[in-house]
Protein backbone atom coordinates (compact mmCIF):
# COMPACT_ATOMS: atom_id res chain seq x y z
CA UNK A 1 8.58 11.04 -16.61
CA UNK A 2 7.57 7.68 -18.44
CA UNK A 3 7.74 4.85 -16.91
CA UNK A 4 11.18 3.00 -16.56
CA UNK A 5 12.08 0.16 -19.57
CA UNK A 6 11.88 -2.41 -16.98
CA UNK A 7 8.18 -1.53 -15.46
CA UNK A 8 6.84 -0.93 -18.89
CA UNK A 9 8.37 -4.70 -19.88
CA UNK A 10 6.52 -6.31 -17.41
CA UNK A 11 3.41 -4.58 -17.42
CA UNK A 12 3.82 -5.63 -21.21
CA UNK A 13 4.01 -9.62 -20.32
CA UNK A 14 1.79 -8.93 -17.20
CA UNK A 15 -0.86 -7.63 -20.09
CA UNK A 16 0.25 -10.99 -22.23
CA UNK A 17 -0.58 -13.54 -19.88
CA UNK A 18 -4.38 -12.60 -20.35
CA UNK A 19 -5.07 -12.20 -16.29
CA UNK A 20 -8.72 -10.25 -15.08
CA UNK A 21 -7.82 -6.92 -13.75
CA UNK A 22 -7.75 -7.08 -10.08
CA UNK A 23 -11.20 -5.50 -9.71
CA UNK A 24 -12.88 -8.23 -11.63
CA UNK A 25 -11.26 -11.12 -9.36
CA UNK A 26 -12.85 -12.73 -6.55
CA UNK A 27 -10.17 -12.29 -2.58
CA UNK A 28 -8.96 -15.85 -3.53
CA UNK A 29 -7.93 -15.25 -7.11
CA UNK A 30 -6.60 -12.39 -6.32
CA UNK A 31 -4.66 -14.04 -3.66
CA UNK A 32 -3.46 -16.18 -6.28
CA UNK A 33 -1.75 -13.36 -8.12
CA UNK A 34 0.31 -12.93 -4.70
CA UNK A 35 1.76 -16.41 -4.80
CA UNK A 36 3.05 -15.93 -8.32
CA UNK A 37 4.69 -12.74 -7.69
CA UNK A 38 6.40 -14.55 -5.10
CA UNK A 39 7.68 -17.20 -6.97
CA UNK A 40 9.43 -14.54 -9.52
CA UNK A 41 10.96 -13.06 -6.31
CA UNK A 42 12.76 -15.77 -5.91
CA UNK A 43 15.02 -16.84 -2.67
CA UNK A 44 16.02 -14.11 -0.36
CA UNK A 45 19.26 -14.31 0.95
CA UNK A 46 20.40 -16.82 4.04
CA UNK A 47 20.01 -15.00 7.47
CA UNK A 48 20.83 -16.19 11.33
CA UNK A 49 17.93 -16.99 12.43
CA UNK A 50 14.26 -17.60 11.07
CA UNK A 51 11.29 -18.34 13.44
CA UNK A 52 7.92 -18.81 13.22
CA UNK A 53 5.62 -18.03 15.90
CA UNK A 54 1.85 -16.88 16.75
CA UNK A 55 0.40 -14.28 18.54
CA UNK A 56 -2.26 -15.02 20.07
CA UNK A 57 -5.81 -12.35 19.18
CA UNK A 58 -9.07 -11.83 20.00
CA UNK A 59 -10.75 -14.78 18.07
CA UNK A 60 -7.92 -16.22 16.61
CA UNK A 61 -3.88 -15.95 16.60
CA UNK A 62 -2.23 -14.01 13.87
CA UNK A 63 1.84 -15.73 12.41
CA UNK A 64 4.64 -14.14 12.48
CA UNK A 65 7.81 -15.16 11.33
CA UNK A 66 11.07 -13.54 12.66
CA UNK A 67 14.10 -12.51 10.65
CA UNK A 68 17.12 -12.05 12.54
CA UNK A 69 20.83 -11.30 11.43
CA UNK A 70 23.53 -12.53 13.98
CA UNK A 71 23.70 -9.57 16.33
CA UNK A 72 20.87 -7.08 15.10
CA UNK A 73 20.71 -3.22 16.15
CA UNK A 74 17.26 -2.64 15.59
CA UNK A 75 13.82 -4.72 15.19
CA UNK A 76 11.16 -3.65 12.07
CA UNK A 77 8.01 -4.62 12.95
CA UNK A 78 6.57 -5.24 8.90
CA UNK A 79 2.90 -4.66 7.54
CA UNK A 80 2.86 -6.53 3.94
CA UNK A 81 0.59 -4.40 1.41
CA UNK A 82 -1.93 -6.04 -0.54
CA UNK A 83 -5.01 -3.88 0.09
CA UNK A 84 -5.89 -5.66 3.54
CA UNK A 85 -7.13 -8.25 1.25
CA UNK A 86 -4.19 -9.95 -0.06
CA UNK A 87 -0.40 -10.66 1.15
CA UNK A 88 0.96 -13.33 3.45
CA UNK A 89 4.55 -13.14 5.43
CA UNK A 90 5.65 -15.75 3.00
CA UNK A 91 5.23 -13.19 -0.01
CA UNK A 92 6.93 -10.50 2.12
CA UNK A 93 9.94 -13.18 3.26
CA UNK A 94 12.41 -12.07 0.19
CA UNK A 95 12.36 -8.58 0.49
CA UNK A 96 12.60 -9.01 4.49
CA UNK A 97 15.75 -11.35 3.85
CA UNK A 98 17.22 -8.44 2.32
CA UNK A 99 16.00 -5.76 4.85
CA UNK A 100 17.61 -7.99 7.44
CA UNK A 101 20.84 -7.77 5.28
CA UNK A 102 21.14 -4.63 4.40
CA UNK A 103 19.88 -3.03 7.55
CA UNK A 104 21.25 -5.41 9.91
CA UNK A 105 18.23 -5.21 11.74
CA UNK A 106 16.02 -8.01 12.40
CA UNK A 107 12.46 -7.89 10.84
CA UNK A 108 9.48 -9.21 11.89
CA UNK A 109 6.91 -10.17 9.16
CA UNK A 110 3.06 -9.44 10.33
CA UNK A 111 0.39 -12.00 8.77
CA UNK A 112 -2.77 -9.93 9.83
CA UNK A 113 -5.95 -11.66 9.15
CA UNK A 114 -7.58 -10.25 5.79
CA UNK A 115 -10.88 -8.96 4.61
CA UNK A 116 -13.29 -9.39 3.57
CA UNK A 117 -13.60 -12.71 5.90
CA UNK A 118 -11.96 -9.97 8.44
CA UNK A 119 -13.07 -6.19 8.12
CA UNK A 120 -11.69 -3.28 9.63
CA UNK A 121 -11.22 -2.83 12.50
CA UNK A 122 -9.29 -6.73 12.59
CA UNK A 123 -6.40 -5.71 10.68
CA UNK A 124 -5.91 -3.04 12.86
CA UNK A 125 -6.00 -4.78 15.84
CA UNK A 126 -3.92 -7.42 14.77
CA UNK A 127 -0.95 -5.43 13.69
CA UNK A 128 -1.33 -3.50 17.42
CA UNK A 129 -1.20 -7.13 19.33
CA UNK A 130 1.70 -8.23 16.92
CA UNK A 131 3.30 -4.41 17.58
CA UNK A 132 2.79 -5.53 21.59
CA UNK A 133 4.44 -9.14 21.23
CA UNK A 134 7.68 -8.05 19.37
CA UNK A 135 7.97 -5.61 22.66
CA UNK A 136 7.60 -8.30 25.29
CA UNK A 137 9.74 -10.84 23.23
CA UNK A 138 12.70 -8.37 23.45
CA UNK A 139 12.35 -8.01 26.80
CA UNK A 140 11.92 -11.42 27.70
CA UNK A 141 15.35 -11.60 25.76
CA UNK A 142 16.80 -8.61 27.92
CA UNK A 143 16.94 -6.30 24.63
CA UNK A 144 16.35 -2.92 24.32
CA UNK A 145 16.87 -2.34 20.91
CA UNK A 146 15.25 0.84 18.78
CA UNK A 147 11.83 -0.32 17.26
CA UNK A 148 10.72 0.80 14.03
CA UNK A 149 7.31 0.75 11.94
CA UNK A 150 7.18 0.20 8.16
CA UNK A 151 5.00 -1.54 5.60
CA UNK A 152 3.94 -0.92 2.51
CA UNK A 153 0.94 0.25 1.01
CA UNK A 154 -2.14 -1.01 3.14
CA UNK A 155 0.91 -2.35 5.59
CA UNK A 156 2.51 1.31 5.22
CA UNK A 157 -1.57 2.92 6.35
CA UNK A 158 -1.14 -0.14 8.80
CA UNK A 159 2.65 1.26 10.41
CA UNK A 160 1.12 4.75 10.32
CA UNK A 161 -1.70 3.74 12.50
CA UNK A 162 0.52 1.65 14.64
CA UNK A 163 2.98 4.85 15.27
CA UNK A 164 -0.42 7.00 15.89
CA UNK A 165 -1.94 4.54 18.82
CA UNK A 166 1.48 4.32 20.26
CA UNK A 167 1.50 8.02 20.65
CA UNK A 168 -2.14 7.99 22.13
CA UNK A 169 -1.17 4.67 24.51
CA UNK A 170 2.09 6.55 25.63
CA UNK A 171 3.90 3.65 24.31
CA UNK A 172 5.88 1.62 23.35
CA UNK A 173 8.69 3.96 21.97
CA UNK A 174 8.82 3.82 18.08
CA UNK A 175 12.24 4.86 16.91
CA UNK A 176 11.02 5.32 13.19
CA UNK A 177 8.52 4.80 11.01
CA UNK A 178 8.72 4.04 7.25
CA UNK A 179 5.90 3.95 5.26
CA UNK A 180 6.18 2.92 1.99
CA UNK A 181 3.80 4.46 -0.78
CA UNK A 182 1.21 4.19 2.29
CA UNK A 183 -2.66 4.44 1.81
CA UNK A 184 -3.56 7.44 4.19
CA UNK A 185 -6.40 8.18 3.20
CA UNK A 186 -10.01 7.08 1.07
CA UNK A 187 -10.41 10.20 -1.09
CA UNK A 188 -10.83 8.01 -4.66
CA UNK A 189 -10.74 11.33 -6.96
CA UNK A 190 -7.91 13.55 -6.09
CA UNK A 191 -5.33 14.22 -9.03
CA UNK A 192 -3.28 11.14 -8.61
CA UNK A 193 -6.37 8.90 -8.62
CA UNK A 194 -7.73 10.18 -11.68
CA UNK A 195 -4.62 10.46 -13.91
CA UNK A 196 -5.11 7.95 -16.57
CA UNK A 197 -1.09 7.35 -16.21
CA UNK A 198 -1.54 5.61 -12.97
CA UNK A 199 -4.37 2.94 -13.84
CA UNK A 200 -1.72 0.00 -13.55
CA UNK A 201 -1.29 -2.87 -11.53
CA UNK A 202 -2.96 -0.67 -8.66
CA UNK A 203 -5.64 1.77 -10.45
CA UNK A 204 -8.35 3.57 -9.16
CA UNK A 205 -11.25 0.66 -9.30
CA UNK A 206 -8.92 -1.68 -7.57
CA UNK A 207 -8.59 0.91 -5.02
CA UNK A 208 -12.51 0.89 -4.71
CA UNK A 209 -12.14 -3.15 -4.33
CA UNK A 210 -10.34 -3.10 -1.85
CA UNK A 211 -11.62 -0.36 0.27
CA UNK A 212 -15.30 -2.08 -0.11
CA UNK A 213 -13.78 -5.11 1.69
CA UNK A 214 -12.04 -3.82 4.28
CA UNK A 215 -14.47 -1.08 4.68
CA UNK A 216 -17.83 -0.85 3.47
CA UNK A 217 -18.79 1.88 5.54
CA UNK A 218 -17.91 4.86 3.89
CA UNK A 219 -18.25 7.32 7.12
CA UNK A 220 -16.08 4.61 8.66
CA UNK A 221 -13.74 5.36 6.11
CA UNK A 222 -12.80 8.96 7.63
CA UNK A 223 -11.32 7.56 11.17
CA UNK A 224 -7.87 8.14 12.15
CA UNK A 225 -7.65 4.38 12.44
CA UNK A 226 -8.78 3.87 8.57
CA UNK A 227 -7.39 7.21 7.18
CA UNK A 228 -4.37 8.29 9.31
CA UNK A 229 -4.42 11.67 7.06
CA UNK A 230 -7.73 12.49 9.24
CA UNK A 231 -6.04 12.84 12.60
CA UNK A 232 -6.40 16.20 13.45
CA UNK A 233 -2.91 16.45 15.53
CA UNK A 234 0.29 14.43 14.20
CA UNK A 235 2.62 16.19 16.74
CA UNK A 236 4.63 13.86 18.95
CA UNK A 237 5.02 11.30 16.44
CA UNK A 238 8.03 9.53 15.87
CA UNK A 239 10.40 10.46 12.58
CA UNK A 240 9.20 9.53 8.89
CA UNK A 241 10.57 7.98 5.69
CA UNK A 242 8.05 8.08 3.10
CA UNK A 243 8.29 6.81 -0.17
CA UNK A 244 6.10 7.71 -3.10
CA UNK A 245 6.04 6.04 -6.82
CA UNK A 246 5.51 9.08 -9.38
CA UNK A 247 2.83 6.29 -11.25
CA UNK A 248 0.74 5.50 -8.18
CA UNK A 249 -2.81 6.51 -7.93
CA UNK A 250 -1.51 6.63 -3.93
CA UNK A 251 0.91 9.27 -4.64
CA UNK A 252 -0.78 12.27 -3.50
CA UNK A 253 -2.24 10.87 -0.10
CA UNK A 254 1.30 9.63 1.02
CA UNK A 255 3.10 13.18 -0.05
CA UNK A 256 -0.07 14.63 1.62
CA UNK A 257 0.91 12.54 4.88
CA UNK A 258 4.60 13.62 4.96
CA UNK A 259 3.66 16.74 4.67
CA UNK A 260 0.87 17.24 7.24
CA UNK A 261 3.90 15.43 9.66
CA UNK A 262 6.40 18.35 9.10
CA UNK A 263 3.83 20.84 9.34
CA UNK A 264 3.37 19.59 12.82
CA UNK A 265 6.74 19.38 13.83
CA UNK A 266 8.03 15.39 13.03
CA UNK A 267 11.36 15.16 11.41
CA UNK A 268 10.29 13.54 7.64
CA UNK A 269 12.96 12.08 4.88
CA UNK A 270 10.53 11.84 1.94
CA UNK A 271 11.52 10.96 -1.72
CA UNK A 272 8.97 10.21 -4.57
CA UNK A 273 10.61 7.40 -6.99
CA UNK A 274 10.03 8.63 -10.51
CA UNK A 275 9.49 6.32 -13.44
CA UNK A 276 8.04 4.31 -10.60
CA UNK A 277 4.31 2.41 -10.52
CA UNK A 278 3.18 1.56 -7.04
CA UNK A 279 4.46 -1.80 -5.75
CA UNK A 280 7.74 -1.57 -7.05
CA UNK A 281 9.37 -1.52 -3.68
CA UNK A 282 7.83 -5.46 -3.14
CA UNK A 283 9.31 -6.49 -6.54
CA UNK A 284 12.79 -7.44 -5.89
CA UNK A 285 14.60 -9.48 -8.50
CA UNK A 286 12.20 -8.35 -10.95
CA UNK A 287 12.17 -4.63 -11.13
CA UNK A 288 15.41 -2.56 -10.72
CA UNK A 289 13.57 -0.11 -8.66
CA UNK A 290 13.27 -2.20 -5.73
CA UNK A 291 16.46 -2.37 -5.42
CA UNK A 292 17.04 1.74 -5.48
CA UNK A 293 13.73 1.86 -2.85
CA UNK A 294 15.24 -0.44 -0.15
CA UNK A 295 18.76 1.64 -0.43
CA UNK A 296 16.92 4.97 -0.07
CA UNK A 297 14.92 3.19 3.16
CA UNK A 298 17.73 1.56 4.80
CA UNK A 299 20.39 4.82 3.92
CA UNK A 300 17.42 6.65 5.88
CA UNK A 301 17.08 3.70 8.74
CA UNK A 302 21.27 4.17 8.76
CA UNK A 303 21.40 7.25 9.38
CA UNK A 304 18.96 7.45 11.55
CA UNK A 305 20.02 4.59 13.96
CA UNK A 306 23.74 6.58 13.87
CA UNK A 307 22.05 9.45 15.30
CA UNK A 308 19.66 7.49 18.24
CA UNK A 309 23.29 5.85 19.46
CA UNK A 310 25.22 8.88 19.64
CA UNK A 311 25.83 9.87 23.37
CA UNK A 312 23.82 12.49 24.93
């Protein structure tokens, strides 16, 4: 289907404004773009508790701010999209004010460091030692509440590498992950790259922009840790919700993802949001599909939670 009134609308002043496609912008201006996407968000809504604190890396420390409602039931660990170029916890905080409302779970916002000042395999590595600190901050709190994974776009490749080394490290326990219009792999021409309906706000020559800063390397590219889609065995993994945007030049790599994860065996809610382009999940306040996309992801985080408290 055509995209919905309200996409088309702001493509339309988007297209107004005069701004460089995202390809023709240096990291910084495009970094730019971020911060006024933020300001349209808008204020999130009050929650209990808000914290700022750093991790510490190798070579650095990476922020993270934590989101907490009174008396939460599970913890999110979130990876913020934005190609592994762009996206800061700050442009993430709305939409995790409203996870923490709606799911009643506290969130955790992830400020990896970026490329191209930080290649692969930083962001990685980052998200893992953030992954490891929300574990040891519950239990220096004496909770042992379920964990989930979820980010979207380069943050949803980001959870689906984090629930993959878990699995390898034989822990910690990921209760769910939910990956939202993920990157999964670096195949630039299959159908949903070259359909001239998806060269939007994310097209296929952005794509190639941001893939040469993270990762130059193209052989690189094919690693499990890059491209999650190249593991060879997804068995053991923890339970999926992926979401897909029918105008996404990512929509066949993430359907290709949840796929590959039933096929070996992991339980997968998966819904692709038509009328959608990719990055509508991100735009709340401004598009009326983020608010349908965080509804379908915390119904699924629900009923999923429900089911991990039942008695044995």
């Amino acid at each position: 289907m055509a995209l919905d009134d309200a996409t088309a609308g702001f493509l339309a002043q988007m297209a107004e404004s005069g701004m460089k496609p995202l390809h023709e912008m240096t990291p910084e201006e495009a970094r730019g773009l971020g911060g006024a996407l933020r300001d349209m968000y808008g204020p999130g809504p009050d929650v209990a508790r808000v914290v700022d604190e750093t991790v510490p890396v190798a070579g650095g420390s990476v922020p993270v701010r934590i989101l907490a409602p009174e008396n939460p039931r599970a913890v999110i660990v979130y990876y913020h999209g934005g190609g592994w170029v762009i996206g800061s916890r700050d442009e993430t905080d709305t939409l995790a004010r409203k996870m923490v409302e709606r799911t009643g779970a506290a969130v955790v916002l992830v400020d990896y460091r970026l490329a191209p000042e930080h290649r692969y395999p930083t962001a990685v590595e980052d998200s893992w030692a953030a992954l490891l600190w929300t574990v040891r901050h519950l239990e220096e709190q004496g909770l042992a509440l379920p964990l989930i994974v979820s980010g979207d776009s380069a943050g949803g490749n980001l959870a689906a590498i984090m629930a993959q080394r878990a699995k390898a490290e034989n822990g910690p326990a990921i209760a769910l992950q939910v990956l939202i219009y993920p990157v999964t792999d670096a195949d630039l021409d299959n159908a949903s790259y070259s359909d001239p309906a998806n060269q939007l706000m994310l097209s296929r020559d952005s794509m190639v922009w941001f893939w040469d800063h993270y990762v130059p390397d193209r052989a690189a590219r094919q690693q499990p840790e890059v491209s999650p889609l190249q593991a060879s065995d997804l068995s053991g993994l923890p339970p999926a919700v992926v979401l897909t945007a029918e105008h996404d030049v990512l929509c066949d790599e993430g359907e290709a993802y949840a796929e590959k994860l039933r096929a070996a065996g992991v339980p997968v809610q998966s819904r692709r949001f038509d009328g959608q382009m990719h990055g509508f999940f991100t735009m709340v306040n401004v598009l009326p599909g983020a608010a349908a996309g965080l509804e379908y992801a915390a119904e699924q985080i629900d009923r999923h939670l429900a089911e991990h408290n039942q008695p044995a």
